[in-house]
Protein backbone atom coordinates (compact mmCIF):
# COMPACT_ATOMS: atom_id res chain seq x y z
CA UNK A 1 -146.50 -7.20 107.89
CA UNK A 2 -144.93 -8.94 110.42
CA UNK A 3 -145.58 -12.74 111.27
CA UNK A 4 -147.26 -13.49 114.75
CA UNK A 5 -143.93 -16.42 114.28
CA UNK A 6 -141.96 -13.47 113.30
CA UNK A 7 -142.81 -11.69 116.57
CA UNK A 8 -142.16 -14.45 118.50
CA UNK A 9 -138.66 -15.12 116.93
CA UNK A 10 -137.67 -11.35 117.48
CA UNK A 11 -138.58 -11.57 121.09
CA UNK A 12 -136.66 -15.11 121.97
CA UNK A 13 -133.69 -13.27 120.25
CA UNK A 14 -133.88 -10.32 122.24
CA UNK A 15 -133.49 -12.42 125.24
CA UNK A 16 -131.30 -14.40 124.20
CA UNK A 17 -128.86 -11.47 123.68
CA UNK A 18 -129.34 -10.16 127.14
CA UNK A 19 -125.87 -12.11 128.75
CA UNK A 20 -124.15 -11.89 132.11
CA UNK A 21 -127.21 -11.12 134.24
CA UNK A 22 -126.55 -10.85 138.04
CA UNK A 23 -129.44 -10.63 140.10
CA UNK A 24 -129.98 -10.77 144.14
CA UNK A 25 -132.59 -11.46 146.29
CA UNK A 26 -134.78 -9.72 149.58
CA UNK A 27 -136.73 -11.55 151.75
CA UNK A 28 -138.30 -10.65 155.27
CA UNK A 29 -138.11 -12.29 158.68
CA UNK A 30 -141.41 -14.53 159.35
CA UNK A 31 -143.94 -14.18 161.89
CA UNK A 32 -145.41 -17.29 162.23
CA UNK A 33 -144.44 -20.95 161.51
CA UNK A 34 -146.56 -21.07 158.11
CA UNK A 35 -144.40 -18.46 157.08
CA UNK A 36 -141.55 -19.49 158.30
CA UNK A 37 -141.87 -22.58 155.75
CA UNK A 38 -142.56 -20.55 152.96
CA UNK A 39 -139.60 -18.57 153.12
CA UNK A 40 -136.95 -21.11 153.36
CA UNK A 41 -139.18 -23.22 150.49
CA UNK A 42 -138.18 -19.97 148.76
CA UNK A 43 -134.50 -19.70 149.55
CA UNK A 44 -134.05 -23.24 148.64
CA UNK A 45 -135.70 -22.78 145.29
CA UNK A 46 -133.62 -19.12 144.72
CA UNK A 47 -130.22 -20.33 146.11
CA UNK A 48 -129.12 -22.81 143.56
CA UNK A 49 -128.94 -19.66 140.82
CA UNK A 50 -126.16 -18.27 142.84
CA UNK A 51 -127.44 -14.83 143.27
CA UNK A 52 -124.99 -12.48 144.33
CA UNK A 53 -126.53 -12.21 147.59
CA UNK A 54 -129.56 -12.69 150.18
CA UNK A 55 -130.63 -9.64 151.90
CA UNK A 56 -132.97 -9.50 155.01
CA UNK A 57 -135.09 -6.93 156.29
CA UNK A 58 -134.93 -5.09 159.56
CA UNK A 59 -137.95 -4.80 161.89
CA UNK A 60 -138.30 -2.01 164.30
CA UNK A 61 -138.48 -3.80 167.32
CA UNK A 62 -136.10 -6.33 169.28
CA UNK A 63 -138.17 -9.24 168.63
CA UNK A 64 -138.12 -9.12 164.56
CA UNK A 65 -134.53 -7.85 165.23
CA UNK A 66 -133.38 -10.97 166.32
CA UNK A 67 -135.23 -12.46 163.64
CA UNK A 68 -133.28 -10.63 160.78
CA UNK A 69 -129.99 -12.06 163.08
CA UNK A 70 -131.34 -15.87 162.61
CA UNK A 71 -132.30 -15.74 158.78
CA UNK A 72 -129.19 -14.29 157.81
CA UNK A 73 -127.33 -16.84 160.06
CA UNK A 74 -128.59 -19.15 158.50
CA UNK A 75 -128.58 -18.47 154.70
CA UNK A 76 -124.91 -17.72 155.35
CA UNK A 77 -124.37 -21.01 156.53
CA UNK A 78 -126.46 -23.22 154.68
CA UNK A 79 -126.54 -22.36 150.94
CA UNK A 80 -123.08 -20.77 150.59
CA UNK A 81 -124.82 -17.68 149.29
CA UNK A 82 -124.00 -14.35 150.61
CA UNK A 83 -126.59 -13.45 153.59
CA UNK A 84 -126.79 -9.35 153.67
CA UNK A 85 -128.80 -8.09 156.56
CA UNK A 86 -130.45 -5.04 156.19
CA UNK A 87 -129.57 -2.31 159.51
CA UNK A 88 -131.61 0.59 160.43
CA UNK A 89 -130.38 3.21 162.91
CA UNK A 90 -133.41 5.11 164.49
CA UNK A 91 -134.03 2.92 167.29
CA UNK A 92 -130.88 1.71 168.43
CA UNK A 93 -127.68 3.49 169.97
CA UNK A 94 -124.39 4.10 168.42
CA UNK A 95 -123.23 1.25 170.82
CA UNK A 96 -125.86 -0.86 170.21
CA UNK A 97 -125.02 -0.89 166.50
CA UNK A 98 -121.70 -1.13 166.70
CA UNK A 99 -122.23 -4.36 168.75
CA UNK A 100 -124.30 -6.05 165.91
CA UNK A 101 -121.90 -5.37 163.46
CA UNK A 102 -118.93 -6.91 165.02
CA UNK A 103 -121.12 -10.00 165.71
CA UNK A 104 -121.54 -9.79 161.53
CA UNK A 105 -118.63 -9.45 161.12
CA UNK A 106 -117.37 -12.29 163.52
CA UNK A 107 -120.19 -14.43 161.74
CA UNK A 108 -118.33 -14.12 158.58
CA UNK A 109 -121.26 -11.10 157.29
CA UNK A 110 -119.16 -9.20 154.86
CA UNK A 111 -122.17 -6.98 153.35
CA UNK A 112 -124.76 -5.32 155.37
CA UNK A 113 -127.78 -2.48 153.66
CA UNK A 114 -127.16 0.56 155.58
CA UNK A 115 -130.68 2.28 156.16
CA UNK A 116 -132.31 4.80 158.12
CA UNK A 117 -135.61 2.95 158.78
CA UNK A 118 -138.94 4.52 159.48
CA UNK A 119 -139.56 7.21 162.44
CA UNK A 120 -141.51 5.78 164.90
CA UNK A 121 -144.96 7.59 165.36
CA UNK A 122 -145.15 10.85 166.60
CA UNK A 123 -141.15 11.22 166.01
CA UNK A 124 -139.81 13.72 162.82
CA UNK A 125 -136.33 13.79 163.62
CA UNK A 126 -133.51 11.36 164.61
CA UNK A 127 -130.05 11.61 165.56
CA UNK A 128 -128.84 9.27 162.47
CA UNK A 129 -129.29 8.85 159.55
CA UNK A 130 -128.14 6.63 156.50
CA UNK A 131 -124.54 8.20 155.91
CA UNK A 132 -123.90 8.03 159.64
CA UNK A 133 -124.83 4.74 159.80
CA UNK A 134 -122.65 4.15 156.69
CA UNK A 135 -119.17 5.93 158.45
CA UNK A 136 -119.97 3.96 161.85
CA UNK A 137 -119.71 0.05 159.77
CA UNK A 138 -116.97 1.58 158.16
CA UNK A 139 -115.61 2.54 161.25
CA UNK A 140 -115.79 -1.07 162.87
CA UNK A 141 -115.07 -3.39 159.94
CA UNK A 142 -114.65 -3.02 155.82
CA UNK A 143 -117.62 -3.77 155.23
CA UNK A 144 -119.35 -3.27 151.46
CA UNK A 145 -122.00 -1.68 152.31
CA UNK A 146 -125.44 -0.97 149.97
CA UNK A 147 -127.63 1.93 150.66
CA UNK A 148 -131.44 2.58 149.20
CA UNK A 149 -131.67 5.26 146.42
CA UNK A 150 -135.10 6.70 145.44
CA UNK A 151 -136.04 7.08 141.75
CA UNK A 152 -139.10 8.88 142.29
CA UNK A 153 -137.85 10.57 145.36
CA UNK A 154 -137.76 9.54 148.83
CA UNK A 155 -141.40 10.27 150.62
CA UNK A 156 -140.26 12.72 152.81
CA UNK A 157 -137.64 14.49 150.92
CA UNK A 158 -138.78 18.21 150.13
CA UNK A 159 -137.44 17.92 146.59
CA UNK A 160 -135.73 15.42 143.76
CA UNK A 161 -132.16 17.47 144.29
CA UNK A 162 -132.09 17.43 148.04
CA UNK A 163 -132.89 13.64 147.90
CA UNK A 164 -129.60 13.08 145.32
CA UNK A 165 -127.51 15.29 147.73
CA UNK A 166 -128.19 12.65 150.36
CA UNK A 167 -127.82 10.28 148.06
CA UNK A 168 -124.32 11.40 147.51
CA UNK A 169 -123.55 11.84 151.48
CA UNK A 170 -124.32 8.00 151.87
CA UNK A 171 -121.29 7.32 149.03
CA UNK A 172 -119.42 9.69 150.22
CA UNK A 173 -119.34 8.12 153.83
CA UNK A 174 -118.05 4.44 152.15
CA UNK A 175 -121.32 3.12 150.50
CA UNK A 176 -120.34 1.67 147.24
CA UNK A 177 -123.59 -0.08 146.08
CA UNK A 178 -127.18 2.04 145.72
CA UNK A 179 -130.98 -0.74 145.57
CA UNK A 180 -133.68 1.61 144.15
CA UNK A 181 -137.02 1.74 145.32
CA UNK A 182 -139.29 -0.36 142.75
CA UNK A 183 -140.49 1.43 140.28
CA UNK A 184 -142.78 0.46 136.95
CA UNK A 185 -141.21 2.55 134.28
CA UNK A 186 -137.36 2.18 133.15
CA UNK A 187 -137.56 5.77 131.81
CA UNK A 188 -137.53 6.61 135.07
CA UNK A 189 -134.95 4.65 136.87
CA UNK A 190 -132.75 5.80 133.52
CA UNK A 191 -133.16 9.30 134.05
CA UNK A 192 -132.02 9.00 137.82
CA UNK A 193 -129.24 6.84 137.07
CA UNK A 194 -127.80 9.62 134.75
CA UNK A 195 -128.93 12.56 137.25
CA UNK A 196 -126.69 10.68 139.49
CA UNK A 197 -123.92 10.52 137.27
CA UNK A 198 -124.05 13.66 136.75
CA UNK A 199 -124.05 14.86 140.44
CA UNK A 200 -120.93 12.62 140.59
CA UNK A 201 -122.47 10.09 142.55
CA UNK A 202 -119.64 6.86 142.06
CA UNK A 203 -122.35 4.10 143.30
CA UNK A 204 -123.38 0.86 141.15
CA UNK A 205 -127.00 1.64 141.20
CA UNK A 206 -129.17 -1.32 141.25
CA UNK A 207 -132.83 -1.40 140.23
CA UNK A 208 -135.30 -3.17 142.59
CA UNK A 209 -137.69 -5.19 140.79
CA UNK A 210 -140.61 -6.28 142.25
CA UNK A 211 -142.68 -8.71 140.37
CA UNK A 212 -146.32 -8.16 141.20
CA UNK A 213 -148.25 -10.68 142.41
CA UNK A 214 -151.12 -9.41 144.70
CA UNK A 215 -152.26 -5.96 142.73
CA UNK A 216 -153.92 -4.48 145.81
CA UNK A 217 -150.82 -5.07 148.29
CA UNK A 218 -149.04 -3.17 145.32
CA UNK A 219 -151.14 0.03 145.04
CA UNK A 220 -151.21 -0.07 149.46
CA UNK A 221 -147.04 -0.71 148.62
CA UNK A 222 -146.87 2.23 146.19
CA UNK A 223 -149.22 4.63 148.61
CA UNK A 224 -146.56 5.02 151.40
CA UNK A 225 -142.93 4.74 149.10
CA UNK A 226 -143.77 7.04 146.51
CA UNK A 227 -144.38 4.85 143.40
CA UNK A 228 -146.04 6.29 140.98
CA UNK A 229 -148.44 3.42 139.19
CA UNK A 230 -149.15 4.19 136.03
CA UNK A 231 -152.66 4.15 133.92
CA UNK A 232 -151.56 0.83 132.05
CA UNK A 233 -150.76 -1.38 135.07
CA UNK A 234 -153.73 0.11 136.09
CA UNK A 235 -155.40 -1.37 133.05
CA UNK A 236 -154.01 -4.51 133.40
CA UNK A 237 -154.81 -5.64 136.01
CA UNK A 238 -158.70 -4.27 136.19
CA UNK A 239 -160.99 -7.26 136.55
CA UNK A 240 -158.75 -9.79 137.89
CA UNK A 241 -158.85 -9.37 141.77
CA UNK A 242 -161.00 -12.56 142.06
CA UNK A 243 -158.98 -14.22 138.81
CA UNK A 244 -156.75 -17.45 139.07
CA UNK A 245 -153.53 -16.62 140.86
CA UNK A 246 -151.84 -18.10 137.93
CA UNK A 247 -153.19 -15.52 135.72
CA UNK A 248 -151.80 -12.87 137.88
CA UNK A 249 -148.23 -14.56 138.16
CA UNK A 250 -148.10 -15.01 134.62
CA UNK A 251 -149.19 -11.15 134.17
CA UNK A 252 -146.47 -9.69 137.33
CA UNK A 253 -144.00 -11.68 135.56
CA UNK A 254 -144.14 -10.62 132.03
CA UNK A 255 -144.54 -7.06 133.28
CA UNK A 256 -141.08 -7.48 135.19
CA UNK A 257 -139.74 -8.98 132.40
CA UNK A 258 -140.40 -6.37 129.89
CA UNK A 259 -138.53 -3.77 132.31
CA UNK A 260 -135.83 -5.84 132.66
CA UNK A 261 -135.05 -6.30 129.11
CA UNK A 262 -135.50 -2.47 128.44
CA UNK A 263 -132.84 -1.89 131.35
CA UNK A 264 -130.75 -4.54 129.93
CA UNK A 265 -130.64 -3.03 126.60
CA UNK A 266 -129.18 0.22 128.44
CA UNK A 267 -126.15 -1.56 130.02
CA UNK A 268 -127.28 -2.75 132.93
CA UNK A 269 -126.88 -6.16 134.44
CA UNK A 270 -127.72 -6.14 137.96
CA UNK A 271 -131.00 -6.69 139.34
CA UNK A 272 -132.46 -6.73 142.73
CA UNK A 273 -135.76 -8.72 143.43
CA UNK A 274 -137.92 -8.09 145.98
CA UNK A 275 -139.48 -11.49 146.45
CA UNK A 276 -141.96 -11.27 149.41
CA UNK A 277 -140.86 -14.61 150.52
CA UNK A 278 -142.20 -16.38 147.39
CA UNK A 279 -140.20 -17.76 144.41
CA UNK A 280 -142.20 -18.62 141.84
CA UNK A 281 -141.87 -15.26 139.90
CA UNK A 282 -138.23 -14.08 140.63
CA UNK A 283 -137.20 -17.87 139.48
CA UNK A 284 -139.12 -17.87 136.24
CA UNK A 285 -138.04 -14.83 135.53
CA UNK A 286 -134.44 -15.46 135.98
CA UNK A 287 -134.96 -18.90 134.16
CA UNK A 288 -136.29 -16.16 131.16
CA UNK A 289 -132.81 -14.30 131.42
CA UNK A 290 -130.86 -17.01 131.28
CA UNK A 291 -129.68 -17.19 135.09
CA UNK A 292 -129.71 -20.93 135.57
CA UNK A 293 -129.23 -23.33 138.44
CA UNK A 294 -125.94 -25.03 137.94
């Protein structure tokens, strides 16, 4: 029988082997001063690990827009990590995008997450989509460029194949880095990273880790991307909605964790965190992994 000491001894050792960990961040543009302190309290806390970048989301209207601009600004010029706004191309002309990137560009932006974005309401079709958007940064600067891949399939593709097709249009058209959707079981994020192997598709594919924190923003998270949650999380968490926050943490973090070791084990050592604009868990965890301040 093995040793509750025993266990824990396995367990430090299987961390300790995990080496050369890179990991990036994601925040999103604040709405209000309170959480406009809270973010850059975060990006403080997260910049010192050198992460191989900061990305930024994109809102779908002007004024969070020019809210994505600031933030990455910013970062950029501040902590001397890599600021990587995120672009969407439903609700802006060819011109209009082409105009933001050479203001990246000028700004010393080198990176930028090439996305579609959400139709607006009542809308089912657009003009662009991710690969175009992909061809016209290309088009106006070198950019590297990342594009979202979909584990469990992107909500509104009719099938698992016709998603990986697109998948491959977006590499095809100069992408050369894929962030996955979250997800809660590395089975799955292994078995698309081989189906895309397999369709040819030459992308570093990145899994997107987000380290639960609020269980109920999860499941209302997972309702509209697609995420399947599974029975155990389900489990988990049951009881603990009106728990200490720390118990929670502590929970989101070892869950995280636990995937993150199981995808090491497999070879991989990049990891994207979405952070919600807090720290606390993407820094423990990275402390866990060995990804250190210096």
């Amino acid at each position: 029988m093995v040793s509750y000491a025993q266990g824990i001894d396995a367990l430090n050792q299987s961390i300790a082997d995990i080496k050369g960990i890179n990991v990036s961040f994601e925040f999103f543009p604040p709405k209000t001063p309170d959480m406009e302190k809270t973010l850059w309290k975060s990006v403080e806390r997260l910049a010192p690990l050198k992460p191989a970048y900061m990305s930024v989301t994109y809102g779908a209207n002007s004024g969070e827009r020019d809210r994505t601009h600031d933030v990455v600004k910013r970062i950029h010029k501040e902590t001397g990590v890599a600021a990587v706004p995120h672009l969407t191309c439903v609700d802006a002309s060819k011109d209009e995008l082409r105009a933001i990137a050479k203001d990246y560009w000028d700004s010393g932006i080198r990176r930028i997450v090439a996305l579609r974005g959400d139709l607006p309401q009542g809308v089912d079709k657009t003009d662009m989509y991710a690969a175009d958007l992909v061809s016209l940064l290309k088009d106006v600067a070198d950019f590297d460029i990342s594009v979202a891949a979909y584990p469990e399939k992107h909500p509104e593709a009719p099938n698992a194949q016709f998603d990986l097709l697109n998948l491959k249009r977006k590499a095809e058209a100069g992408a050369t880095q894929a962030i996955s959707q979250f997800f809660f079981d590395a089975e799955v994020f292994l078995r698309f990273r081989d189906r895309a192997a397999a369709a040819g598709i030459e992308l570093d594919i990145v899994p997107g880790i987000l380290p639960v924190t609020n269980y109920q923003t999860l499941l209302r998270f997972a309702g509209f991307t697609n995420v399947h949650v599974p029975n155990w999380l389900h489990r988990l968490f049951d009881g603990l909605d009106k728990d200490d926050q720390t118990t929670r943490n502590l929970l989101g973090a070892s869950i995280a964790m636990d995937t993150v070791k199981v995808l090491a084990k497999e070879g991989i050592r990049d990891f994207h965190f979405y952070t919600l604009n807090r720290s606390e868990l993407s820094y423990a965890i990275c402390h866990m992994l060995g990804v250190r301040a210096n």
